[in-house]
PDB file of N, CA and C in Angstrom:
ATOM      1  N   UNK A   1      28.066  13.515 -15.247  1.00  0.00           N
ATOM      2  CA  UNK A   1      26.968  13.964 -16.072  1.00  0.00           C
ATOM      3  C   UNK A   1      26.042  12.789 -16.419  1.00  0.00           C
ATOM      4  N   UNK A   2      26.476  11.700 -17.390  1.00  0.00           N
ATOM      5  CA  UNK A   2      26.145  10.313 -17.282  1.00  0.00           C
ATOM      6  C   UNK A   2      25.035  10.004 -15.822  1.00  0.00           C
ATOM      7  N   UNK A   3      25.587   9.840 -15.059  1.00  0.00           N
ATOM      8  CA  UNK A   3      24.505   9.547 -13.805  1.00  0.00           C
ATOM      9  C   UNK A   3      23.892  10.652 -13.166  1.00  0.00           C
ATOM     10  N   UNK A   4      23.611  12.325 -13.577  1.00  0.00           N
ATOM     11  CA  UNK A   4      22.714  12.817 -13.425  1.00  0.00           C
ATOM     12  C   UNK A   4      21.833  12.471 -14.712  1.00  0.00           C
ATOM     13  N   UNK A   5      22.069  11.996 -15.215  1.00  0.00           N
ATOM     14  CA  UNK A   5      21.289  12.296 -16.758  1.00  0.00           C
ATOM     15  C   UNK A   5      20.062  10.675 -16.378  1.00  0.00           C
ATOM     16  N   UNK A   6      20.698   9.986 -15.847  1.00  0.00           N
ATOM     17  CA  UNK A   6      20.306   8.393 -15.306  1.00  0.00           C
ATOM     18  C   UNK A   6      19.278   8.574 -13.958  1.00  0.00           C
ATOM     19  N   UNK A   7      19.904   9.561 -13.145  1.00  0.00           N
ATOM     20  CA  UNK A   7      19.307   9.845 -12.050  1.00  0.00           C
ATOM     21  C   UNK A   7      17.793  10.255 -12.331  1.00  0.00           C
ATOM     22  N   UNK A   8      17.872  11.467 -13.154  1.00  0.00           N
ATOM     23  CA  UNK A   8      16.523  12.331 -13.972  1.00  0.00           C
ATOM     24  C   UNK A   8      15.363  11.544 -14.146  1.00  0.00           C
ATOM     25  N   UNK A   9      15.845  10.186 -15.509  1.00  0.00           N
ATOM     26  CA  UNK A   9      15.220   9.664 -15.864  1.00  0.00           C
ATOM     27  C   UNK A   9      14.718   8.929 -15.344  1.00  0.00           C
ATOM     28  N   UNK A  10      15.280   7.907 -14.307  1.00  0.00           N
ATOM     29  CA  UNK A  10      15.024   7.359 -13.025  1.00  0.00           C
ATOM     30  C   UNK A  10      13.778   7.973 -12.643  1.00  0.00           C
ATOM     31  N   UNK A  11      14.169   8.793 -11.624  1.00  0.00           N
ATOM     32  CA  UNK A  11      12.955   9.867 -10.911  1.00  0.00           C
ATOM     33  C   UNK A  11      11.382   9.951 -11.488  1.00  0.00           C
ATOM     34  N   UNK A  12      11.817  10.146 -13.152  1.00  0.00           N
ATOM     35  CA  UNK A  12      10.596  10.314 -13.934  1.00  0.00           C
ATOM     36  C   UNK A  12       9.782   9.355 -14.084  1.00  0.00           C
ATOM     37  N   UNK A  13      10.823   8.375 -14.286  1.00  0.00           N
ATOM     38  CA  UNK A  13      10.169   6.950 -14.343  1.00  0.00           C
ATOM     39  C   UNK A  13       8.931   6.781 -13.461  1.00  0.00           C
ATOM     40  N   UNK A  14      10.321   6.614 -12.197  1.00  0.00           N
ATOM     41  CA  UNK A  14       9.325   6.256 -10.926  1.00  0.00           C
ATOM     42  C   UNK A  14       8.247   7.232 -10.732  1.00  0.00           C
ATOM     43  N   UNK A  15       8.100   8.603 -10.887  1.00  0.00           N
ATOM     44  CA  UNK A  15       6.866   9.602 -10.826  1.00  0.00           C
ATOM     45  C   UNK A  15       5.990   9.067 -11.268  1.00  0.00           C
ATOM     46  N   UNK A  16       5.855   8.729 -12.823  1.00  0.00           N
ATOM     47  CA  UNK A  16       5.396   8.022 -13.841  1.00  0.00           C
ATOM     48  C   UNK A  16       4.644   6.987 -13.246  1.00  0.00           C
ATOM     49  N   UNK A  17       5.190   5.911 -12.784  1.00  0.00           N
ATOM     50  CA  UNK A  17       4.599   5.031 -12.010  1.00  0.00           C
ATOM     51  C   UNK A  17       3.669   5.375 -11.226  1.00  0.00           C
ATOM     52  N   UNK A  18       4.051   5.872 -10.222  1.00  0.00           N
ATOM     53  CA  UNK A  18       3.488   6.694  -8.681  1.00  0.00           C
ATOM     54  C   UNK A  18       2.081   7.008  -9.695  1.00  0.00           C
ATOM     55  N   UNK A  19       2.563   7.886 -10.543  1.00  0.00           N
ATOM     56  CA  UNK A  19       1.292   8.828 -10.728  1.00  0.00           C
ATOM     57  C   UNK A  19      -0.294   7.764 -11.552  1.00  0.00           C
ATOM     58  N   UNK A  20       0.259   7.104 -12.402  1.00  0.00           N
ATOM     59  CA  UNK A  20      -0.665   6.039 -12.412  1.00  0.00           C
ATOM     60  C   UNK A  20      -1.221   4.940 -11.613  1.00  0.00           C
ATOM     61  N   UNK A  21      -0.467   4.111 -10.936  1.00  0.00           N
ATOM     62  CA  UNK A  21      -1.144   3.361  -9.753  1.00  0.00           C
ATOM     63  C   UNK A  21      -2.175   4.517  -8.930  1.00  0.00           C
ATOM     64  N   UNK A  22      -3.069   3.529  -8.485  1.00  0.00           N
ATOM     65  CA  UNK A  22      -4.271   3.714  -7.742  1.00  0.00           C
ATOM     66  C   UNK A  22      -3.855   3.778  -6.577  1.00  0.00           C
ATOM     67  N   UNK A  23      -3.770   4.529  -5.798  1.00  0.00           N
ATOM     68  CA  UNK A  23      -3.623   4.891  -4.439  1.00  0.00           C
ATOM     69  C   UNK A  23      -4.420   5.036  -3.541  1.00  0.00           C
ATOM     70  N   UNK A  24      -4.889   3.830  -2.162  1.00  0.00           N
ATOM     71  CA  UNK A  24      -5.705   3.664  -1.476  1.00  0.00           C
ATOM     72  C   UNK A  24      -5.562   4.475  -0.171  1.00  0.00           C
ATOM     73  N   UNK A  25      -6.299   5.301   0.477  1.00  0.00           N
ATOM     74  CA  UNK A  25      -6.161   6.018   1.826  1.00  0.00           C
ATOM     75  C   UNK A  25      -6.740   5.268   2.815  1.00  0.00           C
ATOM     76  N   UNK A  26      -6.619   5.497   3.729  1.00  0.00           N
ATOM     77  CA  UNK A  26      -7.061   4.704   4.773  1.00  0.00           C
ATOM     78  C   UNK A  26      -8.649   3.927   5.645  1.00  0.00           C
ATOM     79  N   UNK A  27      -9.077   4.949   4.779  1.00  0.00           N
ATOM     80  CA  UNK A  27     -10.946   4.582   5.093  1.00  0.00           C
ATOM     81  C   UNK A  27     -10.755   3.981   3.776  1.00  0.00           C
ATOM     82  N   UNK A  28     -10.341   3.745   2.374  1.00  0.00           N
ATOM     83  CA  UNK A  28     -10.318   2.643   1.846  1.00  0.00           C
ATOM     84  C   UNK A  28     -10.056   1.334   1.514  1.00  0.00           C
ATOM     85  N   UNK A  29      -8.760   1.307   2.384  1.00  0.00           N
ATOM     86  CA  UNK A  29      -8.104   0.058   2.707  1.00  0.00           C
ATOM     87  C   UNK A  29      -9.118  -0.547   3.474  1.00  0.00           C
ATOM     88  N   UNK A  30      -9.460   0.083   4.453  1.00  0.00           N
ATOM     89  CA  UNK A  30     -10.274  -0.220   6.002  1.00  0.00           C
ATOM     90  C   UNK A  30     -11.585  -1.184   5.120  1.00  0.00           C
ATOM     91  N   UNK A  31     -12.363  -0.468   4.549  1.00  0.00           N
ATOM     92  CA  UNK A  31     -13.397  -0.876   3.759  1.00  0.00           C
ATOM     93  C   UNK A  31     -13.448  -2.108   2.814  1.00  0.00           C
ATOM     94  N   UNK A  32     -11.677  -1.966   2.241  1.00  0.00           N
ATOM     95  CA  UNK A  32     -11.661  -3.549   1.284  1.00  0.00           C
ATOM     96  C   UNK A  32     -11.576  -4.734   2.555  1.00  0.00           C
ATOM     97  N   UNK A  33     -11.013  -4.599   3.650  1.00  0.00           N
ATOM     98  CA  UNK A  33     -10.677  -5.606   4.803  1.00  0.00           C
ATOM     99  C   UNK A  33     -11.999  -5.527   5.275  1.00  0.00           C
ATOM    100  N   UNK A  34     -12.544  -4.664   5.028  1.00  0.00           N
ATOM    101  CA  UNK A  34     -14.041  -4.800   6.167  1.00  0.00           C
ATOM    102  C   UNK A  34     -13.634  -4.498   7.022  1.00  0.00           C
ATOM    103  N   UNK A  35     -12.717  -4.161   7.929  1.00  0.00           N
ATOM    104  CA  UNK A  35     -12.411  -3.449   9.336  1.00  0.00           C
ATOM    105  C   UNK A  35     -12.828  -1.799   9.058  1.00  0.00           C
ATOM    106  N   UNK A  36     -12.984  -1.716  10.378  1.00  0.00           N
ATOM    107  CA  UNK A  36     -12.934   0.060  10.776  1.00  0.00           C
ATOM    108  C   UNK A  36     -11.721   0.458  10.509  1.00  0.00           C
ATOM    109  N   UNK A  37     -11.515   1.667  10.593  1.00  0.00           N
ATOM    110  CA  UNK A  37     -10.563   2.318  10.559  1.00  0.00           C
ATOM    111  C   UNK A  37      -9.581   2.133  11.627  1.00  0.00           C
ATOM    112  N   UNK A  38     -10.150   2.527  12.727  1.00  0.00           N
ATOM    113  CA  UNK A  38      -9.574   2.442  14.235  1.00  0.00           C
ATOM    114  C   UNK A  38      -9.132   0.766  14.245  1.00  0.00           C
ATOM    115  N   UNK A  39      -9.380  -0.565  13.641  1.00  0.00           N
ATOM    116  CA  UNK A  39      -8.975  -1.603  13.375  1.00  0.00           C
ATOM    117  C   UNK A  39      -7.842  -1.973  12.894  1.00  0.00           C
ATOM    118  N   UNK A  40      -7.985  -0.970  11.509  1.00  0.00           N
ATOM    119  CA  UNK A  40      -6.228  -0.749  10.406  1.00  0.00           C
ATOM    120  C   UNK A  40      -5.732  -0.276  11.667  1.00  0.00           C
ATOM    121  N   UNK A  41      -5.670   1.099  12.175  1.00  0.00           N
ATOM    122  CA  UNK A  41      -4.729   1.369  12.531  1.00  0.00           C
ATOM    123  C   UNK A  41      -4.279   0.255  13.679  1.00  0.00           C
ATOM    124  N   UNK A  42      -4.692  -0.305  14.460  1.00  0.00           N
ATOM    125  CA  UNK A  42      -4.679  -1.442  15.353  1.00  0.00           C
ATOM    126  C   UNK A  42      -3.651  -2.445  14.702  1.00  0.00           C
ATOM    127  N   UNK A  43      -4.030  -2.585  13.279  1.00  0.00           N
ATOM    128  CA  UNK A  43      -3.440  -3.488  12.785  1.00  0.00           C
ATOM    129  C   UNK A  43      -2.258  -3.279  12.340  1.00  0.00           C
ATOM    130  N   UNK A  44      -1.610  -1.906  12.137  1.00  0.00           N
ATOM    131  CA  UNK A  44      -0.811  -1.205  11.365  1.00  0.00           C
ATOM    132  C   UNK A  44       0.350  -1.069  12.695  1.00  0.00           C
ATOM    133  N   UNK A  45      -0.350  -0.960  13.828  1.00  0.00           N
ATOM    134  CA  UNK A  45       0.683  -0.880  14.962  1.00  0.00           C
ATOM    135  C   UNK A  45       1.253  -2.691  15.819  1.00  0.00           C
ATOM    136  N   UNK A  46       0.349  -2.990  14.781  1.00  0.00           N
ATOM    137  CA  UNK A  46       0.853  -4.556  15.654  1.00  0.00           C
ATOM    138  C   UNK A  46       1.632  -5.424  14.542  1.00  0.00           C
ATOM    139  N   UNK A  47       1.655  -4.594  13.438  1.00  0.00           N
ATOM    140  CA  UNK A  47       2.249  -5.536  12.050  1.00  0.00           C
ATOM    141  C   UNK A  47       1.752  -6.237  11.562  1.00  0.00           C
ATOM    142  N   UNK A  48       0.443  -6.318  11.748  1.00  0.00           N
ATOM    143  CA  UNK A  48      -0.490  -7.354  11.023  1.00  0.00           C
ATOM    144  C   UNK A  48      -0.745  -7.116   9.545  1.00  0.00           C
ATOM    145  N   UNK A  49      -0.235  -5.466   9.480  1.00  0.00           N
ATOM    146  CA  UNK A  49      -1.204  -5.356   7.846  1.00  0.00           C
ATOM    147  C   UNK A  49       0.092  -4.482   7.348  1.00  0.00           C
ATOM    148  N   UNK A  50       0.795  -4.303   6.551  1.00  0.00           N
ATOM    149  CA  UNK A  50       1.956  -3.430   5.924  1.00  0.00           C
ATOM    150  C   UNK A  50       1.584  -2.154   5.772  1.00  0.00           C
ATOM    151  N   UNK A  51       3.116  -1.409   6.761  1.00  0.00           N
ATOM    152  CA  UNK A  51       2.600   0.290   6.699  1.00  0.00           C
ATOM    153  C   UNK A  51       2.698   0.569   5.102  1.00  0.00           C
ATOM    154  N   UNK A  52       2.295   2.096   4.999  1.00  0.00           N
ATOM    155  CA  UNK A  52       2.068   2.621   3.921  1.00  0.00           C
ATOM    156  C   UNK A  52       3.043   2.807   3.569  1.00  0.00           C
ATOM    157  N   UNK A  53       3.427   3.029   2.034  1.00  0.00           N
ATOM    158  CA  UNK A  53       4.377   3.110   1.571  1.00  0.00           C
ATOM    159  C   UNK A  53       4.602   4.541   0.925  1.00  0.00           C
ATOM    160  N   UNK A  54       3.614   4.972   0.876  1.00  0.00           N
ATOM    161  CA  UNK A  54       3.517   6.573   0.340  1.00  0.00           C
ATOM    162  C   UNK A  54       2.793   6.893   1.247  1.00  0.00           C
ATOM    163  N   UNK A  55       3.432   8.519   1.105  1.00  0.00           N
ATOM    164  CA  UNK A  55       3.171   9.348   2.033  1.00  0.00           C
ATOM    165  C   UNK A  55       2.804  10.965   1.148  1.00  0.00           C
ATOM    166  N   UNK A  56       1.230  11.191   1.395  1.00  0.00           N
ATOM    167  CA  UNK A  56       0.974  12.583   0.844  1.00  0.00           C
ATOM    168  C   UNK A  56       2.172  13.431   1.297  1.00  0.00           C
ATOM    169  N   UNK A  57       2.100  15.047   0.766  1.00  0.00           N
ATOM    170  CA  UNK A  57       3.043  16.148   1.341  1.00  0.00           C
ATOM    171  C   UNK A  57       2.177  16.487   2.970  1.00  0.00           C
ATOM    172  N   UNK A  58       0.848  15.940   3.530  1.00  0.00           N
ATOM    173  CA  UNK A  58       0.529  16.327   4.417  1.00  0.00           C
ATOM    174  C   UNK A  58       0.368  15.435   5.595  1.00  0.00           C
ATOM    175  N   UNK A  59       1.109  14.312   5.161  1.00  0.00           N
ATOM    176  CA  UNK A  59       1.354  12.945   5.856  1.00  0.00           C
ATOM    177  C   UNK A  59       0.391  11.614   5.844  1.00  0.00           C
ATOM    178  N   UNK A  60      -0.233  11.974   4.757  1.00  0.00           N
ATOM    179  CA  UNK A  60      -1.999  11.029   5.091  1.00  0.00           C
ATOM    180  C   UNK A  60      -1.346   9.851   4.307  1.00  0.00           C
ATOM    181  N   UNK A  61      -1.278   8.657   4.815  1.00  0.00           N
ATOM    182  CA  UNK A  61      -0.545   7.542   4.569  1.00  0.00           C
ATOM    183  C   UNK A  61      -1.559   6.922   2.710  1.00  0.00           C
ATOM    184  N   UNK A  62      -1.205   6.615   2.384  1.00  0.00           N
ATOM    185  CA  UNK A  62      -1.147   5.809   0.821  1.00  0.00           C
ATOM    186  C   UNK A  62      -0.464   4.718   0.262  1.00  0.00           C
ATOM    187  N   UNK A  63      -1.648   3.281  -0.311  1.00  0.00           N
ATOM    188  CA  UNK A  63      -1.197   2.350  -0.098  1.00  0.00           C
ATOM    189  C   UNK A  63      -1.810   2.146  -1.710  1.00  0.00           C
ATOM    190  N   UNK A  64      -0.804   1.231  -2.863  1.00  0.00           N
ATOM    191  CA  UNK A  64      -0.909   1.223  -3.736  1.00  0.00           C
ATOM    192  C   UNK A  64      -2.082  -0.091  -3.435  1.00  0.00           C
ATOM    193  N   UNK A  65      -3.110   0.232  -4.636  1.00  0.00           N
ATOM    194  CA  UNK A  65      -3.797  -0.851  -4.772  1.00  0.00           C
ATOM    195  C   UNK A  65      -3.512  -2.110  -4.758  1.00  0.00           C
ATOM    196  N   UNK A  66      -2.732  -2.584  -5.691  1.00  0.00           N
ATOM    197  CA  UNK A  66      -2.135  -3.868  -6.013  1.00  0.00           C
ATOM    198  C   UNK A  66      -1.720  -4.691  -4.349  1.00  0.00           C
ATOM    199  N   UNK A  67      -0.989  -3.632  -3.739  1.00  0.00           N
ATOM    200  CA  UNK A  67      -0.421  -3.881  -2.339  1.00  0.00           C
ATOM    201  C   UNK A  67      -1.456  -5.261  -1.698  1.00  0.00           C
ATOM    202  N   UNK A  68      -2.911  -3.629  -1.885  1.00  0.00           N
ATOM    203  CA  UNK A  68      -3.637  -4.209  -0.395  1.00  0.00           C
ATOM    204  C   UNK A  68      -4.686  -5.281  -1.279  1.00  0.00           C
ATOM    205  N   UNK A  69      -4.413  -5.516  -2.373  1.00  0.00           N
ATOM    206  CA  UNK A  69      -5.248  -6.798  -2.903  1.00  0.00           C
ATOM    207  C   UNK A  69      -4.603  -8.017  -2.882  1.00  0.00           C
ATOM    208  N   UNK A  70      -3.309  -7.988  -3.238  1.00  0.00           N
ATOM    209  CA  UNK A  70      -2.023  -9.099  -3.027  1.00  0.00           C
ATOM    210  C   UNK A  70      -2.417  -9.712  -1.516  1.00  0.00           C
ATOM    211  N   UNK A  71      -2.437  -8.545  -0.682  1.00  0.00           N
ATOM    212  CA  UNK A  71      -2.043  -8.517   1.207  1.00  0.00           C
ATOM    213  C   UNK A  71      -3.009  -9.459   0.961  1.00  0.00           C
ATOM    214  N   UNK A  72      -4.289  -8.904   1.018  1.00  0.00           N
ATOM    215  CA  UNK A  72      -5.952  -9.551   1.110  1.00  0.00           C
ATOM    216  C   UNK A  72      -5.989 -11.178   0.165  1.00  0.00           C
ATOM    217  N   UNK A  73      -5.554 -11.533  -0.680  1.00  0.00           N
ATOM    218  CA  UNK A  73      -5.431 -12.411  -1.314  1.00  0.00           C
ATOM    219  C   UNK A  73      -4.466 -13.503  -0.457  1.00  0.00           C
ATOM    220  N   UNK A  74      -3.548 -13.545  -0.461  1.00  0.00           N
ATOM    221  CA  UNK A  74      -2.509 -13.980   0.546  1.00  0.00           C
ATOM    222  C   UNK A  74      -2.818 -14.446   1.971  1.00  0.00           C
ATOM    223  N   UNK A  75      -3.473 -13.333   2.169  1.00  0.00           N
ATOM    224  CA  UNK A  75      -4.064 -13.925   3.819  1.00  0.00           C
ATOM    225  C   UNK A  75      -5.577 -14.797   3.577  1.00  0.00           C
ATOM    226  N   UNK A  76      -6.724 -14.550   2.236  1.00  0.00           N
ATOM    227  CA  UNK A  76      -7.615 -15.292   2.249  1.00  0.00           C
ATOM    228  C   UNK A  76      -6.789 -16.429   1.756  1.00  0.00           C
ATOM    229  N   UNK A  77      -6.206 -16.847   1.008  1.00  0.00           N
ATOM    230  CA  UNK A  77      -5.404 -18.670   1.060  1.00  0.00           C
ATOM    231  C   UNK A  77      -5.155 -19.050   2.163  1.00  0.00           C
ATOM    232  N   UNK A  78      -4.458 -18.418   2.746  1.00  0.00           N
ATOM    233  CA  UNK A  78      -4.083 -18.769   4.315  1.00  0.00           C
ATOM    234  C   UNK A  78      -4.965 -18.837   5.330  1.00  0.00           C
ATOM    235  N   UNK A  79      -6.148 -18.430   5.250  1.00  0.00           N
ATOM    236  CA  UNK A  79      -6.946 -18.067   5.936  1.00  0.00           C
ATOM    237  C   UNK A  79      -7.571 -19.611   5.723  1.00  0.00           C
ATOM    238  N   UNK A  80      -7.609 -20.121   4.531  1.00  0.00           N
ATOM    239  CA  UNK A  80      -8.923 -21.168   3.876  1.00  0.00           C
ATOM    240  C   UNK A  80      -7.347 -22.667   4.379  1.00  0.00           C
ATOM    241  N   UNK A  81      -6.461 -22.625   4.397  1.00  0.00           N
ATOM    242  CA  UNK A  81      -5.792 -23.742   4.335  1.00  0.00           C
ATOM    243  C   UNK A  81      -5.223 -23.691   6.164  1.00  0.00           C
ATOM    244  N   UNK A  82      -5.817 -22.770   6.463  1.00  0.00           N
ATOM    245  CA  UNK A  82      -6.108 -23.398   7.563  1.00  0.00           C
ATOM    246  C   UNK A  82      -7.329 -24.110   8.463  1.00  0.00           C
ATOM    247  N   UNK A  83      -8.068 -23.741   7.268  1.00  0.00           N
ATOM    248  CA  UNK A  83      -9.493 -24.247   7.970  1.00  0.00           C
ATOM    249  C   UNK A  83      -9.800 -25.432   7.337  1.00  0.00           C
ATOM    250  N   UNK A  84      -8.878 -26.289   6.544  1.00  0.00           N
ATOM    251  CA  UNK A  84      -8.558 -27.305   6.251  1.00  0.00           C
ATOM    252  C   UNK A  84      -8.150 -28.281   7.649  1.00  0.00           C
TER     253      UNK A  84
END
């Protein structure tokens, strides 16, 4: 009983979460990188850019904001210390 009762709250939690973060679709991601679309996905099949982590009920991939600003941040340092 104990760990359904843990499980519940769990779940809610995480809903909770889910449901507040900002959730980016794919012509928006595309747009913060400045790539096309047809680019992400390019990029998404070669591992360059992290698949989505959510998934609508109709399969349309969803990428928490934070994700693809971290990603984008991360690679502009890297990007600049190599042009060092």
């Amino acid at each position: 009983m104990y760990h359904d009762i843990v499980s519940k709250y769990t779940d809610f939690v995480v809903t909770r979460k889910v449901r507040k973060m900002k959730l980016l679709g794919a012509r928006a991601v595309a747009a913060r990188l400045a790539v096309s679309k047809s680019k992400l996905y390019n990029m998404l099949a070669k591992r360059q850019f992290p698949q989505a982590p959510i998934r609508l009920p109709g399969g349309s991939p969803r990428w928490p904001e934070e994700l693809v600003d971290a990603w984008i941040e991360r690679h502009r340092v890297r990007r600049a210390d190599n042009l060092d």
